[in-house]
PDB file of N, CA and C in Angstrom:
ATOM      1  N   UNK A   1     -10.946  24.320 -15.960  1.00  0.00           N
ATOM      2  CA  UNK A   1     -10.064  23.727 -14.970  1.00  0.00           C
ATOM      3  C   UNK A   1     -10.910  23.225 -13.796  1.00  0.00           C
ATOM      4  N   UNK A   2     -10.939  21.920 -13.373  1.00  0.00           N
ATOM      5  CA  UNK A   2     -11.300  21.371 -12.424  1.00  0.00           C
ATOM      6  C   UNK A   2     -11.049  21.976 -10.718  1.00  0.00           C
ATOM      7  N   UNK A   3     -11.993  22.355 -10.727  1.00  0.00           N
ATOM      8  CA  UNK A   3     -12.066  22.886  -9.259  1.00  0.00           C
ATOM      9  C   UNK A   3     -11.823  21.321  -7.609  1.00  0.00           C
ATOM     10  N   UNK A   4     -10.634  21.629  -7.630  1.00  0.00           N
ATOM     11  CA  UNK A   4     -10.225  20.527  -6.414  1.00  0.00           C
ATOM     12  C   UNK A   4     -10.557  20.580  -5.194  1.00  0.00           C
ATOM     13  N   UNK A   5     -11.148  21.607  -4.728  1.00  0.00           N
ATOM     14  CA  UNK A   5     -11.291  22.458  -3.041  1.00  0.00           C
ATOM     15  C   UNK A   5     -12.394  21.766  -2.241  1.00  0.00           C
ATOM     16  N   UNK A   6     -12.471  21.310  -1.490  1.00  0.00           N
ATOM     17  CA  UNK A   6     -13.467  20.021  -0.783  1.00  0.00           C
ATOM     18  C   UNK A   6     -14.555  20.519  -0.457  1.00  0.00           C
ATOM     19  N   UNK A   7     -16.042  20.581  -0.948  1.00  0.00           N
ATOM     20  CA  UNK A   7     -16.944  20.826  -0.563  1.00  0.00           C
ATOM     21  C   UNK A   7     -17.446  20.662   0.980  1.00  0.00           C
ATOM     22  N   UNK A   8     -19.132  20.965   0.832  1.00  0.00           N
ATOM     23  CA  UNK A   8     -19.170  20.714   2.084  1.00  0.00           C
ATOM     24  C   UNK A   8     -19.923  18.799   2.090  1.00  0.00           C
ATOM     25  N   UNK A   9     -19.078  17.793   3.012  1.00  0.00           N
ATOM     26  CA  UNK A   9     -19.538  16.435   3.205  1.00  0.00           C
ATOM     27  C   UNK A   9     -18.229  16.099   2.236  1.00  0.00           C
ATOM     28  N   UNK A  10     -17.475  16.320   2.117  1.00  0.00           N
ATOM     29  CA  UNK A  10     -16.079  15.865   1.373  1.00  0.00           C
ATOM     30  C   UNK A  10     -14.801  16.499   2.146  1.00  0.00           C
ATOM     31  N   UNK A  11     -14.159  15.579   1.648  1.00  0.00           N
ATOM     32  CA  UNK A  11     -12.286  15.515   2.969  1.00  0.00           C
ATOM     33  C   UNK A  11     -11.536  15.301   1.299  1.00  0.00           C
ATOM     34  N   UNK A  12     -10.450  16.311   1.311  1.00  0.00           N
ATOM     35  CA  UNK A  12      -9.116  15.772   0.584  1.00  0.00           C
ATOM     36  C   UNK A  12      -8.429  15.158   1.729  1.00  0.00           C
ATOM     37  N   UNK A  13      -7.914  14.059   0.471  1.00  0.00           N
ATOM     38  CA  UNK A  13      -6.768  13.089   0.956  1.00  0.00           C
ATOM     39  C   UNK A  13      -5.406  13.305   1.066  1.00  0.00           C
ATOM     40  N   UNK A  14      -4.709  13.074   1.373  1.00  0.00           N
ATOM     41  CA  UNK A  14      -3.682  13.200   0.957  1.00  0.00           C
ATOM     42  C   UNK A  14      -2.831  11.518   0.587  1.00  0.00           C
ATOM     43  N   UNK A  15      -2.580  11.634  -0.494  1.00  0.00           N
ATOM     44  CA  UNK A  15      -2.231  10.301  -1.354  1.00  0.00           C
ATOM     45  C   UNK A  15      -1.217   9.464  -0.903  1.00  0.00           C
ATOM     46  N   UNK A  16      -0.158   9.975  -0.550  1.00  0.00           N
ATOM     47  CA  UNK A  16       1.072   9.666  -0.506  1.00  0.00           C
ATOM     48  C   UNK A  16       1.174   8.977   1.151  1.00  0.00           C
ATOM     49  N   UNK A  17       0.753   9.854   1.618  1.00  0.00           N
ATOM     50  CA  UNK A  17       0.116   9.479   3.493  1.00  0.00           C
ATOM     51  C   UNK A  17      -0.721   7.743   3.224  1.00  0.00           C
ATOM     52  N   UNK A  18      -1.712   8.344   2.458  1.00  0.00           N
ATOM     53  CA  UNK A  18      -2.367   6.386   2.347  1.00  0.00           C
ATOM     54  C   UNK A  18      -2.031   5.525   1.985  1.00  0.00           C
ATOM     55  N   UNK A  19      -0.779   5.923   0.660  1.00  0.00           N
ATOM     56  CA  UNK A  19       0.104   4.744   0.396  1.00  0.00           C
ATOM     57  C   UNK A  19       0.921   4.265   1.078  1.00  0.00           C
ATOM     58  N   UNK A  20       1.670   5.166   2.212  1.00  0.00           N
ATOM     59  CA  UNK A  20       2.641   4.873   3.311  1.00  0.00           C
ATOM     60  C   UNK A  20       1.814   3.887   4.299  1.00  0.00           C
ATOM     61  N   UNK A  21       0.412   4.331   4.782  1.00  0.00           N
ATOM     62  CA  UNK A  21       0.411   3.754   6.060  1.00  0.00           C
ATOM     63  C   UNK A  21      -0.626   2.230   5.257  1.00  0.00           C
ATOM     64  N   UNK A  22      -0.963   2.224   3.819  1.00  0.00           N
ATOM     65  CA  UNK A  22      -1.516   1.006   3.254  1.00  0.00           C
ATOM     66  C   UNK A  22      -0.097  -0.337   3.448  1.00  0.00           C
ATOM     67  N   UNK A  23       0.967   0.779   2.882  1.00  0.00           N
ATOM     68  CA  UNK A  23       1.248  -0.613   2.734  1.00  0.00           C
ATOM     69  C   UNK A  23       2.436  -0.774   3.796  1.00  0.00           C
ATOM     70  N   UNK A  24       2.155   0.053   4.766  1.00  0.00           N
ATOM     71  CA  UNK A  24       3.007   0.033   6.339  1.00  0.00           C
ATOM     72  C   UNK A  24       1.726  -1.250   7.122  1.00  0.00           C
ATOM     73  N   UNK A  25       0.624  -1.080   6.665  1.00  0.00           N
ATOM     74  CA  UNK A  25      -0.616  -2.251   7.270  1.00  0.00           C
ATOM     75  C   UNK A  25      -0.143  -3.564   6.426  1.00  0.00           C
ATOM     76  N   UNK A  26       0.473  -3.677   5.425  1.00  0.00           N
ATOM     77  CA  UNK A  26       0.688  -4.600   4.628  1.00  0.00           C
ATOM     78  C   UNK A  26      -0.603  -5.161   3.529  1.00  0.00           C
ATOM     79  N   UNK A  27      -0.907  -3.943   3.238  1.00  0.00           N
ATOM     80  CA  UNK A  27      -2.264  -3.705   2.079  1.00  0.00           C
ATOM     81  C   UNK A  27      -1.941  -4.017   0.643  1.00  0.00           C
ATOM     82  N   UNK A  28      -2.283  -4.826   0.226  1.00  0.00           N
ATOM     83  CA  UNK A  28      -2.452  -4.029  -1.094  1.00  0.00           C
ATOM     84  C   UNK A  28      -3.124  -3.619  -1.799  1.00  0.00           C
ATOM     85  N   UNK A  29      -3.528  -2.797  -3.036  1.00  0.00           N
ATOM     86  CA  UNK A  29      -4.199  -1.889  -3.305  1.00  0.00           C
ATOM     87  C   UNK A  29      -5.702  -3.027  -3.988  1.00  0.00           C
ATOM     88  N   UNK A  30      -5.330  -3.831  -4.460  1.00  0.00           N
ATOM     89  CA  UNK A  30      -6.186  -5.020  -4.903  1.00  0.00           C
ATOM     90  C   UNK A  30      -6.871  -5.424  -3.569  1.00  0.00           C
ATOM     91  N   UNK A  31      -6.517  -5.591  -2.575  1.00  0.00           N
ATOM     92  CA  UNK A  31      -7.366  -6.330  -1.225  1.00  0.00           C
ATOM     93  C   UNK A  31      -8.120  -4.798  -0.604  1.00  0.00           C
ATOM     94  N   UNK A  32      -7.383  -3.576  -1.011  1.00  0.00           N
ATOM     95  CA  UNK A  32      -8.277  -2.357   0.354  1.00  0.00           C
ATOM     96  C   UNK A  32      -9.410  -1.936  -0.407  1.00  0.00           C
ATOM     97  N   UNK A  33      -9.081  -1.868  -2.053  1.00  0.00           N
ATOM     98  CA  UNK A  33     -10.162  -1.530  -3.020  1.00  0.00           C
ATOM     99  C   UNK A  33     -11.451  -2.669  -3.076  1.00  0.00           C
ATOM    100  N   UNK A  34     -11.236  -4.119  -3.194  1.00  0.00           N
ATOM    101  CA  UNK A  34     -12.458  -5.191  -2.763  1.00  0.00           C
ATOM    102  C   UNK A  34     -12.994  -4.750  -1.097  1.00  0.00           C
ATOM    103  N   UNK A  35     -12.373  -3.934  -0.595  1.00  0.00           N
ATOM    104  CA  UNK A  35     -13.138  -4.498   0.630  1.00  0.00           C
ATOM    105  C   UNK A  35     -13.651  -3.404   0.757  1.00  0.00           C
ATOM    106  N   UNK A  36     -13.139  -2.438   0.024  1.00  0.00           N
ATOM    107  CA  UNK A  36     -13.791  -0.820  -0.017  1.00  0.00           C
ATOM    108  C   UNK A  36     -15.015  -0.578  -1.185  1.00  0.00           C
ATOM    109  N   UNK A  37     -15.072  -1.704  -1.783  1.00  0.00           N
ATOM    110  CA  UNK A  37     -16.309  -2.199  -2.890  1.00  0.00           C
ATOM    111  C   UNK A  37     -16.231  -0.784  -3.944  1.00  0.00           C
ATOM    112  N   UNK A  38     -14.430  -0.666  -3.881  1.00  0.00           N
ATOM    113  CA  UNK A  38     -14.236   0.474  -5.348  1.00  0.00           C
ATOM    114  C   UNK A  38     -13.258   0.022  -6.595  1.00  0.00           C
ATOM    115  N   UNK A  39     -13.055   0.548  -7.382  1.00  0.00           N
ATOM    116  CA  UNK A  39     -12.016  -0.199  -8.365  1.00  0.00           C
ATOM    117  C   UNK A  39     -11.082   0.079  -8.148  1.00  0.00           C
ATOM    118  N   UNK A  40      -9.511  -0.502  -8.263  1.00  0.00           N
ATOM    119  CA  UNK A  40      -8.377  -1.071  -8.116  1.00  0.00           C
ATOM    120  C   UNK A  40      -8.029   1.010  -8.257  1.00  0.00           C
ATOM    121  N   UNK A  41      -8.394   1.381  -9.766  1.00  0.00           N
ATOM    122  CA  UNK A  41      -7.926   2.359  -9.845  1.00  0.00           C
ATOM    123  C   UNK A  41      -8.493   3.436  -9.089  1.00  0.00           C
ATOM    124  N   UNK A  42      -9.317   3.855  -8.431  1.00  0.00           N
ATOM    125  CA  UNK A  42      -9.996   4.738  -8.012  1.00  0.00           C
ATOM    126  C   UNK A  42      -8.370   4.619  -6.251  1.00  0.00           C
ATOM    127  N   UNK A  43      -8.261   3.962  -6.057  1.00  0.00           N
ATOM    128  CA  UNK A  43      -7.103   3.767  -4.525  1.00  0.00           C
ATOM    129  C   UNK A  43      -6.087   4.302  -5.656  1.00  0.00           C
ATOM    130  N   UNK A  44      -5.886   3.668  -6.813  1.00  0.00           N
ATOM    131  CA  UNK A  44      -4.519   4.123  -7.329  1.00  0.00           C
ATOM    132  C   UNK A  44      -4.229   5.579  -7.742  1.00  0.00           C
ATOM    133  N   UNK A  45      -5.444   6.313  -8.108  1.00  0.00           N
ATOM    134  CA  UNK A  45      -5.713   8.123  -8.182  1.00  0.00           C
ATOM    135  C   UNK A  45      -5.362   8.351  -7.210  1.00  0.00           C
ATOM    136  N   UNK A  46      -6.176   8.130  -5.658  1.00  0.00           N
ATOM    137  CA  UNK A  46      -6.249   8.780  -4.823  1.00  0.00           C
ATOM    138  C   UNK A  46      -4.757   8.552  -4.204  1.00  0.00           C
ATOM    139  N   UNK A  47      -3.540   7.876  -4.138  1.00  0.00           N
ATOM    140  CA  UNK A  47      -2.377   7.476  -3.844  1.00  0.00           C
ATOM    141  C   UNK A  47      -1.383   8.567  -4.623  1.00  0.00           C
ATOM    142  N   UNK A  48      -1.883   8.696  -5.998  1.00  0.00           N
ATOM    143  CA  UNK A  48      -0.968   9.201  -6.976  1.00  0.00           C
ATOM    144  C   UNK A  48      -1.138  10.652  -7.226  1.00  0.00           C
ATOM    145  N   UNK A  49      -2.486  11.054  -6.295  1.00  0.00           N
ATOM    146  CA  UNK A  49      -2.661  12.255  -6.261  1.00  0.00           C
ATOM    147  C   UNK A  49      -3.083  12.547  -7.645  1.00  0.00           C
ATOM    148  N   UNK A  50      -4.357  12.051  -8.551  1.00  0.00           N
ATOM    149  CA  UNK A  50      -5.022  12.366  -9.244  1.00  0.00           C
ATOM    150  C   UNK A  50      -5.670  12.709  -8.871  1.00  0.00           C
ATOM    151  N   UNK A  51      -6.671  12.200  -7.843  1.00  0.00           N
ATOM    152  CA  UNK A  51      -7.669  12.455  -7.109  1.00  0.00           C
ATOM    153  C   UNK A  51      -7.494  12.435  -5.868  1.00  0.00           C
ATOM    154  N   UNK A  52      -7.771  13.804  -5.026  1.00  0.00           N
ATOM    155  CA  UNK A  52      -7.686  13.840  -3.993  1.00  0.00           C
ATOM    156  C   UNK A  52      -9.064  14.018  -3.288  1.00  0.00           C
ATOM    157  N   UNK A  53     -10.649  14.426  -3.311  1.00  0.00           N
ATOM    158  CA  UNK A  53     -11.685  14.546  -2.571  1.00  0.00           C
ATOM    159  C   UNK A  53     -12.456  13.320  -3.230  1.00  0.00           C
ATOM    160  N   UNK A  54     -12.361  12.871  -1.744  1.00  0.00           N
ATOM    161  CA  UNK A  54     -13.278  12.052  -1.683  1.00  0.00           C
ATOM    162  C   UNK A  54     -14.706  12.281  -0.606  1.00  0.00           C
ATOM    163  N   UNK A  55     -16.044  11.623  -0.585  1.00  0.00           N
ATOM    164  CA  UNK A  55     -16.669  11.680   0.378  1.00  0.00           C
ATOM    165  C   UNK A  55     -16.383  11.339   1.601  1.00  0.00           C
ATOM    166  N   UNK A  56     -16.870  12.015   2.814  1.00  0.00           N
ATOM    167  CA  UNK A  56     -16.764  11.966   4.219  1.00  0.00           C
ATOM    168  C   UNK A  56     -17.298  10.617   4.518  1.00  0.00           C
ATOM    169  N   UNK A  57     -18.407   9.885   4.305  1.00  0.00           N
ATOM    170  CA  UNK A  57     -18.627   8.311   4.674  1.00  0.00           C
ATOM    171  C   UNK A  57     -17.403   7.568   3.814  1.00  0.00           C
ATOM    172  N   UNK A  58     -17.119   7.699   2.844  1.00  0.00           N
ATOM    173  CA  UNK A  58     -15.721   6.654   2.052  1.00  0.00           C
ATOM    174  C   UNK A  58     -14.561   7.104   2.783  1.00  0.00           C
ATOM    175  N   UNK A  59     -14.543   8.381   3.619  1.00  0.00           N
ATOM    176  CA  UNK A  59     -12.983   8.491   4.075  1.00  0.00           C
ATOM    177  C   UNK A  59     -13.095   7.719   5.620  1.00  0.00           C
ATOM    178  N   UNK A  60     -14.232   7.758   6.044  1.00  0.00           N
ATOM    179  CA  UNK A  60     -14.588   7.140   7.349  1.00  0.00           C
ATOM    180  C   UNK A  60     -14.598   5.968   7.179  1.00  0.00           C
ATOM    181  N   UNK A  61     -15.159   5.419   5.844  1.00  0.00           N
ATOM    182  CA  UNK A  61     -14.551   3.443   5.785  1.00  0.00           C
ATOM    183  C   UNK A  61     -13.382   2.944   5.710  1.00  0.00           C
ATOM    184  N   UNK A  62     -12.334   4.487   4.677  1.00  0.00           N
ATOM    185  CA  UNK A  62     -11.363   4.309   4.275  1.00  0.00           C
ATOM    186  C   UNK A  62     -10.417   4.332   5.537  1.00  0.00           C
ATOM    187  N   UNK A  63     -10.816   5.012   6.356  1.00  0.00           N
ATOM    188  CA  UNK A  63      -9.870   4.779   8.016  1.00  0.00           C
ATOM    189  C   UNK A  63     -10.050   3.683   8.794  1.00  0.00           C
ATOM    190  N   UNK A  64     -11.308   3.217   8.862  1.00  0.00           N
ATOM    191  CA  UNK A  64     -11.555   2.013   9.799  1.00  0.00           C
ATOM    192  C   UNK A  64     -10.863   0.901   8.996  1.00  0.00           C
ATOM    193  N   UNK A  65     -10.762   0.484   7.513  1.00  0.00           N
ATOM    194  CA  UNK A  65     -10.624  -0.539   6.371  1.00  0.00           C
ATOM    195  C   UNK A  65      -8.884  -0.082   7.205  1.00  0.00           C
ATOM    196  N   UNK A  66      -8.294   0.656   7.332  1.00  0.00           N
ATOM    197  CA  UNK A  66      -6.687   0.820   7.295  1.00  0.00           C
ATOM    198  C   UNK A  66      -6.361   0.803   9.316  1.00  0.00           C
ATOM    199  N   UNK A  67      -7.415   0.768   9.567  1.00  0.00           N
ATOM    200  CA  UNK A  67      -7.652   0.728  11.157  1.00  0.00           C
ATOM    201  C   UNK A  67      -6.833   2.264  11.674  1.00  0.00           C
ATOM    202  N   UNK A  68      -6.977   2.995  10.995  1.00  0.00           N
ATOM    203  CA  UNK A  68      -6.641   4.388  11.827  1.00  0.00           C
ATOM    204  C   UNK A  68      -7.743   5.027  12.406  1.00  0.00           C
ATOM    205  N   UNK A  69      -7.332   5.527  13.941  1.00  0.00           N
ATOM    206  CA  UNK A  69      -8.158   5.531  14.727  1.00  0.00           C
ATOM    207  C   UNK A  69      -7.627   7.456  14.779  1.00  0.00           C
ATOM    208  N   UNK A  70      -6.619   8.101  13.979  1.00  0.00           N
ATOM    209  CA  UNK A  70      -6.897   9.617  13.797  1.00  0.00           C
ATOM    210  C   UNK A  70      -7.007   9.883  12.515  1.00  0.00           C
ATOM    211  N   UNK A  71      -8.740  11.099  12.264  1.00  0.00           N
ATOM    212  CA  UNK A  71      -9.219  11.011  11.317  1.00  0.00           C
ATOM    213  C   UNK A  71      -7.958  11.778  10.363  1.00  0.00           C
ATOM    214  N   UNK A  72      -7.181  12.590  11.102  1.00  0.00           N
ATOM    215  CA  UNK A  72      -6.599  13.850  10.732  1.00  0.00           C
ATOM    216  C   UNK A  72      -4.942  12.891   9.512  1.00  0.00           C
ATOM    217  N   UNK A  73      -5.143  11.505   9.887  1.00  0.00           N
ATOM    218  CA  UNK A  73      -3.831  11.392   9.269  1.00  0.00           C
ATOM    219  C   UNK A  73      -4.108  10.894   8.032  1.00  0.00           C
ATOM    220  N   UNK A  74      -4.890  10.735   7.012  1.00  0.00           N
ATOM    221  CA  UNK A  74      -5.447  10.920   5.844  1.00  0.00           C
ATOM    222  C   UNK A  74      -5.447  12.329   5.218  1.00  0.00           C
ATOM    223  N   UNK A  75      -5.733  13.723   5.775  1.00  0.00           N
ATOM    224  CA  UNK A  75      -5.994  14.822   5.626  1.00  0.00           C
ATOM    225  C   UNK A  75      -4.752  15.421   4.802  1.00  0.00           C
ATOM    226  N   UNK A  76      -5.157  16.269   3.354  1.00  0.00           N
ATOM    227  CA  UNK A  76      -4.424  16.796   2.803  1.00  0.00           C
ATOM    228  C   UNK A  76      -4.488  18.363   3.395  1.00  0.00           C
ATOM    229  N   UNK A  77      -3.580  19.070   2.949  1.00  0.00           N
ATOM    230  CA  UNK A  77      -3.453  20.210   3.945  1.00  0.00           C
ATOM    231  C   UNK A  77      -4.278  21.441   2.384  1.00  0.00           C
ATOM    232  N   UNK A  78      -4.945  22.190   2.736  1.00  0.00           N
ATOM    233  CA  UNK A  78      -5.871  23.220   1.786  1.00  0.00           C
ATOM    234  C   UNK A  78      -4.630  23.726   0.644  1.00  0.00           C
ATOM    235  N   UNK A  79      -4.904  24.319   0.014  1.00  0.00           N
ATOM    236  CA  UNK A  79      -3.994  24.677  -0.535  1.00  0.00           C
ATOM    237  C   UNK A  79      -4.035  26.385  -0.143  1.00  0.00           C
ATOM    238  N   UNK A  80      -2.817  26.834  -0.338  1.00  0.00           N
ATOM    239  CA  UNK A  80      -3.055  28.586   0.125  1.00  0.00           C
ATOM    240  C   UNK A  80      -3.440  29.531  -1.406  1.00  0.00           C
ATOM    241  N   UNK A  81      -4.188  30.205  -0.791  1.00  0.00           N
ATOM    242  CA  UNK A  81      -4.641  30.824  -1.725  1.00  0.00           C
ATOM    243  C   UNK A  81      -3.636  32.244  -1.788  1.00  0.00           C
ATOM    244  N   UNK A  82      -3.552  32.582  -2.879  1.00  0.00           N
ATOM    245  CA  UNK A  82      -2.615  33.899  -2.802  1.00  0.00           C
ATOM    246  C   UNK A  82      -3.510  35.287  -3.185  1.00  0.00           C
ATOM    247  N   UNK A  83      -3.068  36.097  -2.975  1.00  0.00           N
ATOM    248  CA  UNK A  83      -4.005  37.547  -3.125  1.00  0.00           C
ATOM    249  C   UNK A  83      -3.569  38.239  -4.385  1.00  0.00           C
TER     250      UNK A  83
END
Protein backbone atom coordinates (compact mmCIF):
# COMPACT_ATOMS: atom_id res chain seq x y z
CA UNK A 1 0.00 0.00 0.00
CA UNK A 2 1.25 3.29 -1.07
CA UNK A 3 2.35 5.40 1.62
CA UNK A 4 0.56 9.07 0.97
CA UNK A 5 2.00 11.16 4.10
CA UNK A 6 4.16 14.20 2.74
CA UNK A 7 7.69 13.92 3.23
CA UNK A 8 10.09 16.25 4.11
CA UNK A 9 10.24 19.18 0.77
CA UNK A 10 6.63 17.92 -0.23
CA UNK A 11 2.95 19.63 0.53
CA UNK A 12 -0.36 17.49 -0.01
CA UNK A 13 -2.86 19.12 -2.01
CA UNK A 14 -5.92 19.17 -1.62
CA UNK A 15 -7.73 18.47 -5.10
CA UNK A 16 -11.00 19.63 -4.97
CA UNK A 17 -9.77 23.24 -3.43
CA UNK A 18 -7.60 23.54 -6.93
CA UNK A 19 -10.31 22.63 -9.03
CA UNK A 20 -12.61 25.25 -7.37
CA UNK A 21 -10.27 28.13 -7.34
CA UNK A 22 -8.75 26.81 -11.23
CA UNK A 23 -11.64 27.18 -12.64
CA UNK A 24 -13.09 30.15 -10.28
CA UNK A 25 -9.57 31.90 -12.24
CA UNK A 26 -11.22 30.65 -15.39
CA UNK A 27 -8.41 27.87 -16.01
CA UNK A 28 -8.48 25.19 -17.74
CA UNK A 29 -6.75 22.19 -16.99
CA UNK A 30 -5.11 22.12 -20.68
CA UNK A 31 -3.75 25.95 -20.31
CA UNK A 32 -2.46 25.52 -16.15
CA UNK A 33 -0.77 22.08 -17.11
CA UNK A 34 1.28 23.89 -20.46
CA UNK A 35 2.25 26.58 -18.39
CA UNK A 36 3.11 24.31 -15.47
CA UNK A 37 5.31 22.29 -18.22
CA UNK A 38 3.25 18.96 -16.75
CA UNK A 39 0.78 16.65 -18.49
CA UNK A 40 -2.89 17.39 -18.81
CA UNK A 41 -3.22 14.31 -16.50
CA UNK A 42 -0.87 14.80 -13.76
CA UNK A 43 -3.56 18.44 -12.78
CA UNK A 44 -6.31 15.87 -13.48
CA UNK A 45 -4.91 13.26 -10.42
CA UNK A 46 -4.09 15.94 -8.38
CA UNK A 47 -7.96 17.53 -8.74
CA UNK A 48 -9.47 14.01 -8.47
CA UNK A 49 -7.52 13.20 -5.60
CA UNK A 50 -5.38 10.42 -7.06
CA UNK A 51 -2.59 12.19 -6.27
CA UNK A 52 -2.25 14.34 -3.65
CA UNK A 53 1.88 15.15 -2.76
CA UNK A 54 3.36 17.02 -4.73
CA UNK A 55 6.86 18.91 -4.45
CA UNK A 56 7.25 22.20 -2.49
CA UNK A 57 8.89 24.19 -5.71
CA UNK A 58 5.69 22.71 -8.08
CA UNK A 59 3.24 23.77 -5.28
CA UNK A 60 4.98 27.24 -5.17
CA UNK A 61 4.58 27.53 -9.15
CA UNK A 62 1.35 25.89 -8.76
CA UNK A 63 0.17 29.07 -6.52
CA UNK A 64 1.79 31.85 -8.34
CA UNK A 65 0.44 29.98 -12.06
CA UNK A 66 -3.32 30.32 -10.07
CA UNK A 67 -2.09 33.77 -8.51
CA UNK A 68 -2.79 32.75 -4.86
CA UNK A 69 -0.99 34.76 -2.69
CA UNK A 70 -2.03 32.13 0.65
CA UNK A 71 0.19 29.21 0.56
CA UNK A 72 -2.26 27.49 3.06
CA UNK A 73 -5.29 27.39 0.48
CA UNK A 74 -3.96 24.50 -1.62
CA UNK A 75 -3.17 22.52 1.70
CA UNK A 76 -4.80 19.16 2.33
CA UNK A 77 -5.45 18.67 5.97
CA UNK A 78 -2.99 15.30 7.45
CA UNK A 79 -4.93 12.64 7.88
CA UNK A 80 -5.54 11.49 11.74
CA UNK A 81 -3.95 8.77 12.75
CA UNK A 82 -5.83 6.49 15.20
CA UNK A 83 -4.22 4.50 18.16
Amino acid sequence: MPDDRPRPGTVAVHGFALRMIREARGRRVGELSAALEVDRSYIAHLENGSKTIVGAEFYARLLAELQIHDYRALLATAPRRHA
